[in-house]
Protein backbone atom coordinates (compact mmCIF):
# COMPACT_ATOMS: atom_id res chain seq x y z
CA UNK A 1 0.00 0.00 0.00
CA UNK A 2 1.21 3.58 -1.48
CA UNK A 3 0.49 6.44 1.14
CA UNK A 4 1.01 9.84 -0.48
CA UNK A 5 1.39 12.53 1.65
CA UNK A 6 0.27 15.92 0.48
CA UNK A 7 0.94 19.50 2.83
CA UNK A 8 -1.01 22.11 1.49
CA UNK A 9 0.82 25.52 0.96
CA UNK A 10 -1.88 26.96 2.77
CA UNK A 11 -1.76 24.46 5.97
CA UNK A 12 -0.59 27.31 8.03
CA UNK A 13 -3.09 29.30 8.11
CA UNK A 14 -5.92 26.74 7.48
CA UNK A 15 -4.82 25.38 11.19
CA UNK A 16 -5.14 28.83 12.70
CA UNK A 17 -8.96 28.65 11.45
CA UNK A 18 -9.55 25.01 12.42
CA UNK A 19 -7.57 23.43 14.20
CA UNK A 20 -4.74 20.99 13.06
CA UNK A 21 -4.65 20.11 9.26
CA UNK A 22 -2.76 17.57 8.01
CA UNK A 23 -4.82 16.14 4.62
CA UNK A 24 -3.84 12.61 3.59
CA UNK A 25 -4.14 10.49 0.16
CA UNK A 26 -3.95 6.79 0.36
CA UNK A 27 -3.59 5.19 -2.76
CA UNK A 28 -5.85 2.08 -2.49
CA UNK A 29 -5.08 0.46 -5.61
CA UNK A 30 -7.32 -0.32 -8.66
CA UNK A 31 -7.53 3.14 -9.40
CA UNK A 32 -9.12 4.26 -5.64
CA UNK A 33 -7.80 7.25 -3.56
CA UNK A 34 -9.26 7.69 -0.21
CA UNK A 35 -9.18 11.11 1.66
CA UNK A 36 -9.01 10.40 4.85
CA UNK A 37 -9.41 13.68 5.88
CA UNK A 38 -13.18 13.68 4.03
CA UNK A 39 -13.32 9.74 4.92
CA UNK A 40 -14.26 9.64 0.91
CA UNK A 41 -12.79 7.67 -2.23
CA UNK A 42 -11.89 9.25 -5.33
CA UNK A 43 -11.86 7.73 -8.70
CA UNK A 44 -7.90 8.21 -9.31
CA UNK A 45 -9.04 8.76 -12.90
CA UNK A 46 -10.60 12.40 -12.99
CA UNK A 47 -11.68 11.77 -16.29
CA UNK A 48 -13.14 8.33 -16.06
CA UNK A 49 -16.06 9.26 -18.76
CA UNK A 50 -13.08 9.18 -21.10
CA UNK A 51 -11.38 6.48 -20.06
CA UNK A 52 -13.81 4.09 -19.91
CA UNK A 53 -15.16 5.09 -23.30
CA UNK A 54 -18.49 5.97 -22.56
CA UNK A 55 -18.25 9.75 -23.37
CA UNK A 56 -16.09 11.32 -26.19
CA UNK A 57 -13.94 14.12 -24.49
CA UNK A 58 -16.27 13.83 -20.81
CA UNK A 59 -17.51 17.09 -21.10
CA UNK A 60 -21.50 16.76 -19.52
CA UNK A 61 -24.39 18.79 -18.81
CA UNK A 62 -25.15 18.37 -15.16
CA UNK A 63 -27.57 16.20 -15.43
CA UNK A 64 -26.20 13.80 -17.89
CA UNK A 65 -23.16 13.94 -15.08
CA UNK A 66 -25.82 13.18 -12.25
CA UNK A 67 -26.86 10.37 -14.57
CA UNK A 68 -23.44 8.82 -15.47
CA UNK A 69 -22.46 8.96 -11.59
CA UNK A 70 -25.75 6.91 -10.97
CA UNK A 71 -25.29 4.09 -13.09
CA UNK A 72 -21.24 4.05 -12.93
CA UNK A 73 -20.09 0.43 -11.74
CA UNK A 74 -16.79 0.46 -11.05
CA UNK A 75 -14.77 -3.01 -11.71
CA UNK A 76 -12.07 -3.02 -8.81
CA UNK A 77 -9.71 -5.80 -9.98
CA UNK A 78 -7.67 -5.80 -6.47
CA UNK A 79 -10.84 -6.80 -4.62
CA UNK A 80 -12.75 -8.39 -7.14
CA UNK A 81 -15.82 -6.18 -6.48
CA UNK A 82 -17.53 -3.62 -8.83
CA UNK A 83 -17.68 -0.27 -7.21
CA UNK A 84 -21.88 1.01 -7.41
CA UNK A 85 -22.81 3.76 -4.93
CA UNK A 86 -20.65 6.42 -6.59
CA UNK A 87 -21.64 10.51 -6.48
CA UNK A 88 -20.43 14.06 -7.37
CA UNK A 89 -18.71 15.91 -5.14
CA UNK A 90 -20.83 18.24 -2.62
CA UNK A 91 -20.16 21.76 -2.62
CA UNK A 92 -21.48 22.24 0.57
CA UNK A 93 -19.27 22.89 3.80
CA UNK A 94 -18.61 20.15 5.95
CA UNK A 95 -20.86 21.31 8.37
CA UNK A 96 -23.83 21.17 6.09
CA UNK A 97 -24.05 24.55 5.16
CA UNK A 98 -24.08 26.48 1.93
CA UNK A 99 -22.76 25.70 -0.59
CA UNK A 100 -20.50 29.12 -0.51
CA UNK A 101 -19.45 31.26 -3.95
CA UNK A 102 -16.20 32.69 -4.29
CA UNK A 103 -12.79 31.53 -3.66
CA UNK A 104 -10.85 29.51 -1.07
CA UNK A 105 -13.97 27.66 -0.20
CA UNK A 106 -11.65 24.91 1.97
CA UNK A 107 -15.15 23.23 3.17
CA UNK A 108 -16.52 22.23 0.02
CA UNK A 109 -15.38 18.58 -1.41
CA UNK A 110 -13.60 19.81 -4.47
CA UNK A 111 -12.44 22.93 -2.77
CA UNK A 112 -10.88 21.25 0.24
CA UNK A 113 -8.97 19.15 -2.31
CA UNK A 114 -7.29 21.71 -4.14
CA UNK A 115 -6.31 24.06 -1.78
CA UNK A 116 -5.75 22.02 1.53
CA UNK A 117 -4.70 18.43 0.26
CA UNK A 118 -3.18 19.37 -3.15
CA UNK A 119 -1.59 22.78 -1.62
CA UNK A 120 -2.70 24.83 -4.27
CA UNK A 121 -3.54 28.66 -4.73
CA UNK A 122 -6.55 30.33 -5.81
CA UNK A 123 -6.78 32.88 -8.51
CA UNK A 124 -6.01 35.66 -6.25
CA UNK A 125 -3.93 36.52 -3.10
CA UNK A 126 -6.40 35.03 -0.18
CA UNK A 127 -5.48 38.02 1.84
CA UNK A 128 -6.76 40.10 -0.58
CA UNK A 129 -10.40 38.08 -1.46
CA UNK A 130 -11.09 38.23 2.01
CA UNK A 131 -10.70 42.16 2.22
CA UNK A 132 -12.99 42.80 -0.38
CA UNK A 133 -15.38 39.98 1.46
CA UNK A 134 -15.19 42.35 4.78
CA UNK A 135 -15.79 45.36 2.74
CA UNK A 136 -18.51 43.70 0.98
CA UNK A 137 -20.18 43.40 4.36
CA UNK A 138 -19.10 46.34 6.09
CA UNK A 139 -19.63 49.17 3.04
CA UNK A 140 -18.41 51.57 5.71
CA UNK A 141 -14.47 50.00 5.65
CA UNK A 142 -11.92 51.55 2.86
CA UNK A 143 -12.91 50.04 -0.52
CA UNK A 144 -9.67 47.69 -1.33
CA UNK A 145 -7.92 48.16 -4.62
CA UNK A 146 -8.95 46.19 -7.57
CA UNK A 147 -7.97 42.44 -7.45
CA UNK A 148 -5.52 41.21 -9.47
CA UNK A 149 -4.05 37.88 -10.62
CA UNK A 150 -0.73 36.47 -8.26
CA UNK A 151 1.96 34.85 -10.07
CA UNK A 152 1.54 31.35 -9.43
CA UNK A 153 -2.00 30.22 -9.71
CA UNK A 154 -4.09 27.11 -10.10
CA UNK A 155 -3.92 23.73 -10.87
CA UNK A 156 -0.10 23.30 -10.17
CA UNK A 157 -0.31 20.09 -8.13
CA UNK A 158 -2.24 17.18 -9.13
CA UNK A 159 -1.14 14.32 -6.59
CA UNK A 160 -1.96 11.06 -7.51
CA UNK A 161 -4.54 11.76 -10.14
CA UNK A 162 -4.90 11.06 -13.79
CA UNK A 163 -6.39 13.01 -16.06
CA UNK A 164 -7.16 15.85 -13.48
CA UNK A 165 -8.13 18.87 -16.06
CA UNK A 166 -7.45 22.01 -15.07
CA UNK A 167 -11.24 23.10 -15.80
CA UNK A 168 -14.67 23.09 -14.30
CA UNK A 169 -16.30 20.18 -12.23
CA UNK A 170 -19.76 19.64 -11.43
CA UNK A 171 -20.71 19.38 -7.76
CA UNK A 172 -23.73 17.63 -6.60
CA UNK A 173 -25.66 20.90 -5.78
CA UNK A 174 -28.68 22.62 -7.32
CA UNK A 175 -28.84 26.32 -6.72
CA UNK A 176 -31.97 26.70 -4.73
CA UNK A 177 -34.49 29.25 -5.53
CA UNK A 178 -34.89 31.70 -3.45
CA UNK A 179 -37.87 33.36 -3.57
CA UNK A 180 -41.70 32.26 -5.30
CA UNK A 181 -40.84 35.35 -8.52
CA UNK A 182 -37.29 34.12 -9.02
CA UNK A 183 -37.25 31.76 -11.57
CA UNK A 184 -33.01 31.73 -12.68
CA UNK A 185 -32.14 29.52 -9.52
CA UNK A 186 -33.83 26.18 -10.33
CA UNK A 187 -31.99 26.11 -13.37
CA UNK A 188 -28.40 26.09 -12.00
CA UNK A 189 -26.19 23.74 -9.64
CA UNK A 190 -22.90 24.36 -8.28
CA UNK A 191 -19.42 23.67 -9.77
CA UNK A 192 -15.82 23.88 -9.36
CA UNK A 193 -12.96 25.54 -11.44
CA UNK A 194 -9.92 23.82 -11.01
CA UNK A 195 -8.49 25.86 -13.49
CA UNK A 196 -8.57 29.35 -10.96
CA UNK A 197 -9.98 27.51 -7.53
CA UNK A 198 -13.58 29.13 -7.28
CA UNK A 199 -16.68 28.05 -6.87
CA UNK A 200 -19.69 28.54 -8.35
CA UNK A 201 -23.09 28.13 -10.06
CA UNK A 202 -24.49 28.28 -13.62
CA UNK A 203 -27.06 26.91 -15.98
CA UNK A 204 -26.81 23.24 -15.37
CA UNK A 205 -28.37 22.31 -18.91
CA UNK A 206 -26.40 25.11 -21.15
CA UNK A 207 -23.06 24.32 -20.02
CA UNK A 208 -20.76 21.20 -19.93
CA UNK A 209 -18.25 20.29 -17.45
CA UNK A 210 -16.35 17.55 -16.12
CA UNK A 211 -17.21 14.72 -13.85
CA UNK A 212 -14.86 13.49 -11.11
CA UNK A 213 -17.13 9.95 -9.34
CA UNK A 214 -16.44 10.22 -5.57
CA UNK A 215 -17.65 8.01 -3.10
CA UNK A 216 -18.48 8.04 0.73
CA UNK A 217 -15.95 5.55 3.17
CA UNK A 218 -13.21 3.63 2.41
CA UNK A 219 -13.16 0.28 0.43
CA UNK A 220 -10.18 -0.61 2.22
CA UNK A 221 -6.49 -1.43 1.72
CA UNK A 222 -5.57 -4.16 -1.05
CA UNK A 223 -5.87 -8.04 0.43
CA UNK A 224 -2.86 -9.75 0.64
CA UNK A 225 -2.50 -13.56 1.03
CA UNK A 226 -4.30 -14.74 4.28
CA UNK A 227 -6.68 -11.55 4.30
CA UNK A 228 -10.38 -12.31 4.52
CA UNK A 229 -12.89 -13.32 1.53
CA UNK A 230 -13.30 -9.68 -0.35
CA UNK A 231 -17.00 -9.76 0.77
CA UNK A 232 -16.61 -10.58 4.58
CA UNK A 233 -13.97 -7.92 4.54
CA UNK A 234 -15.80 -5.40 2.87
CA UNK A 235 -18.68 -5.90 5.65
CA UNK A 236 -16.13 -5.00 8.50
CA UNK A 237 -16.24 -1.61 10.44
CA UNK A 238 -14.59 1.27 8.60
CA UNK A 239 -15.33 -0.63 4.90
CA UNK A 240 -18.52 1.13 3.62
CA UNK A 241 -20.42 0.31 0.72
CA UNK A 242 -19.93 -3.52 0.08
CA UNK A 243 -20.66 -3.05 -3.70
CA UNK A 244 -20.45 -6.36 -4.93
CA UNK A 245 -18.79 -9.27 -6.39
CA UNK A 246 -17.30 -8.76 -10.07
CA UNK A 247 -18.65 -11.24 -12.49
């Protein structure tokens, strides 16, 4: 078993917010990365629609990626199980609020990913997007100068991934309406950029992003002669969603 160890540039000050934060990747095997920082799995391949040859460049609208999510099965050839219960990534924070627009948004699935396990930066100096946040809410504070691009930028660490694009994502969020007379929120759902590391929503049927499969647990490190029977050992505390046996 491969652990990969990833320190976020930003650790520092994501520990003076909450507490200790050390993110971790363990490479499972058979193409499954767990988080145990989320307690999910990833698909190692970011662009699995590709891979697997089910869509041409994996570009979706989000609810053809809803629907490819829901009926991916997953062949794990290290366990001899096919992988069913997978999902997009929630853009809410971990607490269950939101889901929150703008930059450095560590709580959400996809953001917590690229900025606290993968270490990278957002489009802008954080220092600066939270100024213009405070001003935002407090009109009476000094308006802060125009924001401005810093140097180094984006999707500059991929970990363990394959075929991580620096683009936009899908999330597993609708935008919710919010009141009876506004009729643009049903339309749109929440998504990532992993291009500039914001998040956002837009029209969820006139746009097309990619899909990254995530699931909730951990299947579990690789068996190794003398382990368990893949199915009893998928059934044991910690292993969550026994999928089941490959044909």
């Amino acid at each position: 078993m491969r652990r990969i160890i990833l320190s976020g540039l930003l650790a520092a000050l994501a520990t003076t917010m909450a507490g200790p934060a050390r993110a971790e990747l363990i490479d499972r095997g058979g193409g499954l990365i767990y988080d145990t920082d989320l307690n999910i799995t990833w698909l190692q391949d970011a662009n699995y629609a590709v891979t697997s040859g089910v869509h041409p460049d994996g570009r979706m609208t989000w609810e053809e990626a809803v629907q490819f999510v829901t009926d991916l099965q997953y062949p794990d050839p290290i366990r001899n199980r096919v992988w069913d219960d997978w999902r997009l990534p929630s853009a809410r924070n971990r607490d269950g609020s939101g889901p929150d627009p703008g930059y450095y948004t560590r709580s959400s699935e996809l953001g917590h990913l690229f900025y606290t396990t993968l270490g990278n930066a957002g489009l802008y100096k954080e220092d600066e997007v939270l100024a213009r946040r405070q001003q935002a809410r407090r009109p009476a504070l000094p308006r802060p100068p125009p924001l401005k691009p810093q140097a180094e930028y984006g999707l500059r660490n991929r970990g363990p991934f394959l075929n991580l694009m620096a683009a936009e994502y899908w999330a597993a969020d609708q935008a919710m309406k919010e009141s009876p007379k506004d009729d643009l929120y049903p339309r749109n759902a929440w998504d990532f950029f992993m291009d500039t590391g914001a998040q956002f929503y837009c029209d969820k049927w006139d746009h097309w992003y990619f899909v990254w499969p995530v699931r909730d647990g951990d299947v579990g490190p690789p068996p190794v002669e003398g382990d368990k029977p893949a199915v009893e050992a998928a059934q044991e505390p910690g292993i969550t969603g026994a999928g089941r046996t490959a044909e």
